[in-house]
PDB file of N, CA and C in Angstrom:
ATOM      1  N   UNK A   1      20.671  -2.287 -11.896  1.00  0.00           N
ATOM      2  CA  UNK A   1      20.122  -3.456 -12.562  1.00  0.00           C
ATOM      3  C   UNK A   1      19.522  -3.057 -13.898  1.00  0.00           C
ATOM      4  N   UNK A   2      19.661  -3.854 -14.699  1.00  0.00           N
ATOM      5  CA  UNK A   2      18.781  -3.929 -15.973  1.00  0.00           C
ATOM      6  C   UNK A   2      17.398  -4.040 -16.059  1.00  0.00           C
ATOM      7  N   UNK A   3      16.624  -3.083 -16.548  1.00  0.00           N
ATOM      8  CA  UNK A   3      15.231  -3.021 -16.455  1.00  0.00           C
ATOM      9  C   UNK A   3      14.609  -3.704 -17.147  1.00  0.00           C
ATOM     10  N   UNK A   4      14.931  -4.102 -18.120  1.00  0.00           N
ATOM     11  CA  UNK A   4      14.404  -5.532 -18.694  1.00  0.00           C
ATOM     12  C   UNK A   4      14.239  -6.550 -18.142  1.00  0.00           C
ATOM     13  N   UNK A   5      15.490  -6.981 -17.237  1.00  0.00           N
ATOM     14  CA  UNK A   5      15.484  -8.195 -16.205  1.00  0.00           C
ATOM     15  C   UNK A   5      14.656  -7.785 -14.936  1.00  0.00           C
ATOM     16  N   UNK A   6      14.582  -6.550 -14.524  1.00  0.00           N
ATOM     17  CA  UNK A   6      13.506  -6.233 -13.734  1.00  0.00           C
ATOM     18  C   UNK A   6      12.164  -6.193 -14.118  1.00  0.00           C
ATOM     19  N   UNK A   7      11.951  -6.261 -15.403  1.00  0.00           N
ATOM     20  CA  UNK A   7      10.494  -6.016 -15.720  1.00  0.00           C
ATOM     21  C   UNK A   7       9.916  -7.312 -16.422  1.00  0.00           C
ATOM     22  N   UNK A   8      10.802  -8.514 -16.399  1.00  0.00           N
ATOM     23  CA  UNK A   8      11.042  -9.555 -16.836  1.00  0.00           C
ATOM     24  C   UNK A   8      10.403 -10.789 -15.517  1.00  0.00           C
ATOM     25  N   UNK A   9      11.236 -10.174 -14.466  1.00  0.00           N
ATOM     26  CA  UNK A   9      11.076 -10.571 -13.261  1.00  0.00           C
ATOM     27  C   UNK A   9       9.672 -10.443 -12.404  1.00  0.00           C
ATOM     28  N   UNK A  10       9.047  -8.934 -12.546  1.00  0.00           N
ATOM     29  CA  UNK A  10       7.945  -8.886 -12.292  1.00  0.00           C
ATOM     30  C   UNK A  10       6.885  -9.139 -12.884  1.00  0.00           C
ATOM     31  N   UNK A  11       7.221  -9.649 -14.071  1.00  0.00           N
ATOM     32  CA  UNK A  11       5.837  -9.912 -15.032  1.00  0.00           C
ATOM     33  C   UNK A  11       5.802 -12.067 -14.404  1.00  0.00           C
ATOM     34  N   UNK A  12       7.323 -12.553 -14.491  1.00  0.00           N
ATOM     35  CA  UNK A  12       7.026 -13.458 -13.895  1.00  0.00           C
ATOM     36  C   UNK A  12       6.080 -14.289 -12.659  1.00  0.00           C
ATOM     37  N   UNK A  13       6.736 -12.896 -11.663  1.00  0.00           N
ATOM     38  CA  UNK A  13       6.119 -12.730 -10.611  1.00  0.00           C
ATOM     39  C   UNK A  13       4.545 -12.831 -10.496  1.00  0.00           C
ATOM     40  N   UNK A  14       3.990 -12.077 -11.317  1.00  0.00           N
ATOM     41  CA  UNK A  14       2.833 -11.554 -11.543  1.00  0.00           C
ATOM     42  C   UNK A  14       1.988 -13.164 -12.025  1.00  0.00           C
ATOM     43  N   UNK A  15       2.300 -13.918 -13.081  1.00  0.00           N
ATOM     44  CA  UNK A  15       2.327 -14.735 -13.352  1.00  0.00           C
ATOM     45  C   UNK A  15       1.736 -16.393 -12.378  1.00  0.00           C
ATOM     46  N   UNK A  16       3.078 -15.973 -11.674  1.00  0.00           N
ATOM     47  CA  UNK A  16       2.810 -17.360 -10.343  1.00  0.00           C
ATOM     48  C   UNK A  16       2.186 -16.416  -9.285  1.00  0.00           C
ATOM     49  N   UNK A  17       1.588 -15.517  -8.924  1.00  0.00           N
ATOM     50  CA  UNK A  17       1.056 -15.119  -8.284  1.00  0.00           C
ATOM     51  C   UNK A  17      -0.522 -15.173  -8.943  1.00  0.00           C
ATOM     52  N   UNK A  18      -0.666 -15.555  -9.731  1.00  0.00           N
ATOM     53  CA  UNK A  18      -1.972 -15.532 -10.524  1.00  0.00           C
ATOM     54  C   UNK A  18      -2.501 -17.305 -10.731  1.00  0.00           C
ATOM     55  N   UNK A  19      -1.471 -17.650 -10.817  1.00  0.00           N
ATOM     56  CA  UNK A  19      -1.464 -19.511 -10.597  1.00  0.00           C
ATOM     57  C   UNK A  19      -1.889 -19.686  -9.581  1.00  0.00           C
ATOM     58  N   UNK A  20      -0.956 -18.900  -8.562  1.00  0.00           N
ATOM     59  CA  UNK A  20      -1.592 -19.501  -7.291  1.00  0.00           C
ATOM     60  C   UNK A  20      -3.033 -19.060  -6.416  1.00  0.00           C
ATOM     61  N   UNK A  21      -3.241 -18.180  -7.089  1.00  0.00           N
ATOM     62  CA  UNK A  21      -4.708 -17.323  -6.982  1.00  0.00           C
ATOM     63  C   UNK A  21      -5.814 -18.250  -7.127  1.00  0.00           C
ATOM     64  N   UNK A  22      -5.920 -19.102  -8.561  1.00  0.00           N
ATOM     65  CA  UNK A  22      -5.947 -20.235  -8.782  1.00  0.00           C
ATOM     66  C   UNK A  22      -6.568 -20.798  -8.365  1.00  0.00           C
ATOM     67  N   UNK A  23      -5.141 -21.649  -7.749  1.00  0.00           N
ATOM     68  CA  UNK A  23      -5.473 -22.464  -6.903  1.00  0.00           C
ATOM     69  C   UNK A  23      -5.719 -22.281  -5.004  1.00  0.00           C
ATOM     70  N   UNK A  24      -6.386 -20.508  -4.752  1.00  0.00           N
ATOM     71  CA  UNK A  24      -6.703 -20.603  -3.528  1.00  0.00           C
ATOM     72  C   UNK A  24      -7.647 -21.192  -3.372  1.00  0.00           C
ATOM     73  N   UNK A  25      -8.155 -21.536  -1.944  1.00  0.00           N
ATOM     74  CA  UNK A  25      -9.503 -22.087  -2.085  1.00  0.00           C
ATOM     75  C   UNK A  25     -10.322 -21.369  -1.302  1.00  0.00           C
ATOM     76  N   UNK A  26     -10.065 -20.567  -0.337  1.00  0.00           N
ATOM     77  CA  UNK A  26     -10.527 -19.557   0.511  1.00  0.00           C
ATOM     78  C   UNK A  26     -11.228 -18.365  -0.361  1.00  0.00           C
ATOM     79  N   UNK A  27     -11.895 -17.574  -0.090  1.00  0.00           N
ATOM     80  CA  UNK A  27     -11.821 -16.311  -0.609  1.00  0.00           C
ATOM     81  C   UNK A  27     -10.677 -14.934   0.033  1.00  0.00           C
ATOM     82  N   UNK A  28     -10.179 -15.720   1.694  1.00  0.00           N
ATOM     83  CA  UNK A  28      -9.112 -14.665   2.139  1.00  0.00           C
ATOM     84  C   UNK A  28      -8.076 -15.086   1.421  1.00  0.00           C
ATOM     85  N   UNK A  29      -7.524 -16.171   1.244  1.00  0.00           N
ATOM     86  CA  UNK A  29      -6.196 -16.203   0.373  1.00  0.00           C
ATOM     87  C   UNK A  29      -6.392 -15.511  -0.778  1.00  0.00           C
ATOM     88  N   UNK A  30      -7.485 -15.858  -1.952  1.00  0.00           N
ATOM     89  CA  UNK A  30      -7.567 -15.116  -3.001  1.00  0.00           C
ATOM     90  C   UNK A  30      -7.586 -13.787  -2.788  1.00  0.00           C
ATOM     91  N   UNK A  31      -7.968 -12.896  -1.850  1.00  0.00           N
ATOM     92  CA  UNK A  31      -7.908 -11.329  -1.608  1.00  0.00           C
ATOM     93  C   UNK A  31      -6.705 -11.067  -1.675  1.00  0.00           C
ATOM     94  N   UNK A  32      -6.097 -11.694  -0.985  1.00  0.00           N
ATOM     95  CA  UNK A  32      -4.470 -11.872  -0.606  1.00  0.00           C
ATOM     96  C   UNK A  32      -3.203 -11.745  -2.180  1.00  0.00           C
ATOM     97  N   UNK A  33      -4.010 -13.105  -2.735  1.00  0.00           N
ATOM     98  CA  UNK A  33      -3.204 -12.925  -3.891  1.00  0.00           C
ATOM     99  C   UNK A  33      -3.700 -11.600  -4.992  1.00  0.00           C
ATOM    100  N   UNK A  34      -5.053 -11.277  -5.006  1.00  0.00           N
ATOM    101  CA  UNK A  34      -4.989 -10.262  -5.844  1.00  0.00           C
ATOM    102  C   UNK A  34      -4.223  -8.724  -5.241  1.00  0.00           C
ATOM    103  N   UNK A  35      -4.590  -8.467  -3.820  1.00  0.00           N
ATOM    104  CA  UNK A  35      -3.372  -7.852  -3.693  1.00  0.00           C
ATOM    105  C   UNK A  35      -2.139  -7.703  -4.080  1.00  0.00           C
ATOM    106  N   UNK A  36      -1.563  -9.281  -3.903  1.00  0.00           N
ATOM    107  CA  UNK A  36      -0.183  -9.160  -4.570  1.00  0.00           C
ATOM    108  C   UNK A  36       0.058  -8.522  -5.990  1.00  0.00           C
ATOM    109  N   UNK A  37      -1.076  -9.337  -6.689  1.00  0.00           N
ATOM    110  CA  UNK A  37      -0.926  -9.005  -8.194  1.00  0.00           C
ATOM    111  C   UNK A  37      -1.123  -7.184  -8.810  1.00  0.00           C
ATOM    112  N   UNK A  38      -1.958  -6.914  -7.860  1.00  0.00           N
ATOM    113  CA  UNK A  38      -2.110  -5.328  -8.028  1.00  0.00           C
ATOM    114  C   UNK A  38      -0.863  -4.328  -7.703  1.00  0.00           C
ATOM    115  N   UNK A  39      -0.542  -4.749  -6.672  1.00  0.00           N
ATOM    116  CA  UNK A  39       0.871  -4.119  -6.401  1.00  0.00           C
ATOM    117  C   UNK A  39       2.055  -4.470  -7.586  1.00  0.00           C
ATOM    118  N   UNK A  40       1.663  -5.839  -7.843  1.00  0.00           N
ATOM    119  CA  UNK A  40       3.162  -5.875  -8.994  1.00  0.00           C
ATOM    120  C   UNK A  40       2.802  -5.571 -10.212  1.00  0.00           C
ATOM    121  N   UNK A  41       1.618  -5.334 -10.325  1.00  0.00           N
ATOM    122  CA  UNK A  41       1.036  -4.583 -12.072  1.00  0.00           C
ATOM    123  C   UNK A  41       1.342  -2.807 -11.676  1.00  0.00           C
ATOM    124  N   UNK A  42       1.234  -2.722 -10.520  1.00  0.00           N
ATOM    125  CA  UNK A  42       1.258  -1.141 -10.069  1.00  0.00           C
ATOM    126  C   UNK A  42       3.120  -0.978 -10.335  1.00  0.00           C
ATOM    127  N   UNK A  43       3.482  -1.679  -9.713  1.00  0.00           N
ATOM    128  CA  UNK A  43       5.404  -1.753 -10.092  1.00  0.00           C
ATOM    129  C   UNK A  43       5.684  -1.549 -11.565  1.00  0.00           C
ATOM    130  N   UNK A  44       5.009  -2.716 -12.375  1.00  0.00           N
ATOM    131  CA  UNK A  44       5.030  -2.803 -13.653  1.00  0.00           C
ATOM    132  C   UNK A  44       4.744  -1.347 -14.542  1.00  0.00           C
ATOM    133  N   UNK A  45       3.810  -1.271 -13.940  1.00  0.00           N
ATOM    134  CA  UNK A  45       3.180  -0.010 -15.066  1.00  0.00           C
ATOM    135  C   UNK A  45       4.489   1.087 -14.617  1.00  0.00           C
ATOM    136  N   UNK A  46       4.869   1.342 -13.470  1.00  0.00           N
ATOM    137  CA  UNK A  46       5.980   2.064 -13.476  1.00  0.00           C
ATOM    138  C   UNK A  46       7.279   2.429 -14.326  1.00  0.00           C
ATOM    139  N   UNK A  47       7.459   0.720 -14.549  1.00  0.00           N
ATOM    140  CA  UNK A  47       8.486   0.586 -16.062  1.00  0.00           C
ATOM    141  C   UNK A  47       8.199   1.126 -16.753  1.00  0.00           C
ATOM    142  N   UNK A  48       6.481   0.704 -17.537  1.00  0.00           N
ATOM    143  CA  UNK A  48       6.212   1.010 -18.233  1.00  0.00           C
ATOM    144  C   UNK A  48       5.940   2.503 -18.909  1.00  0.00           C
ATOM    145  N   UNK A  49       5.704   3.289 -17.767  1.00  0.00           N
ATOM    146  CA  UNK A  49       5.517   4.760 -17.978  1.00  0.00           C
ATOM    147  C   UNK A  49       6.476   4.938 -18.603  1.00  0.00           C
ATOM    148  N   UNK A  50       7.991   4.963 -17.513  1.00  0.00           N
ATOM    149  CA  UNK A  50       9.069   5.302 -17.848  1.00  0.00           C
ATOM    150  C   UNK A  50       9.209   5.364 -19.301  1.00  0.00           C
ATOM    151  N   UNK A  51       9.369   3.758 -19.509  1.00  0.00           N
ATOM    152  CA  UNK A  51       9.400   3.587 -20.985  1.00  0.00           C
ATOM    153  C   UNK A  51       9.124   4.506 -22.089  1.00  0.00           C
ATOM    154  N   UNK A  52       7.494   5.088 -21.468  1.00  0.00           N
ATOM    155  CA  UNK A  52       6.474   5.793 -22.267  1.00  0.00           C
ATOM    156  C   UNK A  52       7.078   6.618 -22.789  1.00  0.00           C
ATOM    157  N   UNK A  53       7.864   7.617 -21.602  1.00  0.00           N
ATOM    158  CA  UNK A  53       7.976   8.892 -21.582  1.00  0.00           C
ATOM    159  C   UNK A  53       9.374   8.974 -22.295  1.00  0.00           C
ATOM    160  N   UNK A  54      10.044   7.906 -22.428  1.00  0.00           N
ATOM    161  CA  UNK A  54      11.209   7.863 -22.856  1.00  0.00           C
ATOM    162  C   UNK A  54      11.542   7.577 -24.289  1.00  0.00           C
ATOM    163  N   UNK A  55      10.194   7.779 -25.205  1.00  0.00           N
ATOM    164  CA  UNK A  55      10.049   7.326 -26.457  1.00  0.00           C
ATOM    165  C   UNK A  55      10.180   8.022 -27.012  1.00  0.00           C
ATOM    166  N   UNK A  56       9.856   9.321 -26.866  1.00  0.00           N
ATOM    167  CA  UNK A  56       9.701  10.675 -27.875  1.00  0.00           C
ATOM    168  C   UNK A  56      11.489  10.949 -27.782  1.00  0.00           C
ATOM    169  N   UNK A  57      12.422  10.518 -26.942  1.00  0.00           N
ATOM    170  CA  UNK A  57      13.973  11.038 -26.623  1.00  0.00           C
ATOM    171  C   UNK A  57      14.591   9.669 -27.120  1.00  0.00           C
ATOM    172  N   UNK A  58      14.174   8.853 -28.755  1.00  0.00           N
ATOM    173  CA  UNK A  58      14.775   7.681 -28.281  1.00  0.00           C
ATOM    174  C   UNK A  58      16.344   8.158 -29.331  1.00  0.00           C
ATOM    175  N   UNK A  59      17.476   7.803 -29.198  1.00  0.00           N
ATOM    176  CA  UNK A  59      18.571   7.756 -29.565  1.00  0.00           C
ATOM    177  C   UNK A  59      18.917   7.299 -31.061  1.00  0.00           C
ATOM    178  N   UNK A  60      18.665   8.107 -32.149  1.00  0.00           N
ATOM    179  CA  UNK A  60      18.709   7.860 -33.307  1.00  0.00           C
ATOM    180  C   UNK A  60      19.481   8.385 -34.275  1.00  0.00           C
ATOM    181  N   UNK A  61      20.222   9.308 -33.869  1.00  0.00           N
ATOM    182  CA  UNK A  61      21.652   9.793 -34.268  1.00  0.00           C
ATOM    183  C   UNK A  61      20.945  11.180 -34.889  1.00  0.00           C
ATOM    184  N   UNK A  62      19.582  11.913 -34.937  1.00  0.00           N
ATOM    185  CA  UNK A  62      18.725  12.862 -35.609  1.00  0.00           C
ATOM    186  C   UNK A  62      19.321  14.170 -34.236  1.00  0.00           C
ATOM    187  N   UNK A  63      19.181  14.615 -35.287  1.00  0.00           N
ATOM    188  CA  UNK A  63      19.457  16.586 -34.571  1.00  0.00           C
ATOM    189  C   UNK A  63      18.190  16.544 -33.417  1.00  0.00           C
ATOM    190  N   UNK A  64      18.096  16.996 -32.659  1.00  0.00           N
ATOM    191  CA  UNK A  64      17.196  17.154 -31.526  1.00  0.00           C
ATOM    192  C   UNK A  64      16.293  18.880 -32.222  1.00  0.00           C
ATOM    193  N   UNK A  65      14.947  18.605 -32.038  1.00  0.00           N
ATOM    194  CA  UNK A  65      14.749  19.484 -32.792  1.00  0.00           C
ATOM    195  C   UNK A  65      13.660  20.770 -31.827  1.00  0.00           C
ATOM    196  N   UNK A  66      14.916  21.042 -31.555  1.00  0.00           N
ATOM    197  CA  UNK A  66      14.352  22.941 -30.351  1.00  0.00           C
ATOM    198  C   UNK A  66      15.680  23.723 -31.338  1.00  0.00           C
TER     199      UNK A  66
END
């Protein structure tokens, strides 16, 4: 899969999981949803590392320099 559309997907996610946080009215549902949201920011940042680490190697037609 395309990591854009995956990281596209979980930011969505993240999103209506935060709407509906919202609108819990409990304080156990809201535990519930911030769980969710922590786990999919924890997914997220995963991309994002990647990303990180993948910046200094980005593809620019330059001599690699070792």
């Amino acid at each position: 899969m395309d990591r854009e559309k995956i990281m596209n997907g979980i930011s969505n996610e993240i999103l209506a999981a935060l709407a509906a946080m919202a609108k819990a009215n409990t304080p156990e549902e809201k535990l519930r949803y911030s769980e969710v949201v922590k786990n999919l920011c924890d997914s997220l940042s995963v991309f994002l590392n990647l990303i990180g680490d993948m910046a200094p190697y980005d593809d620019d037609d330059e001599p690699i320099p070792f």
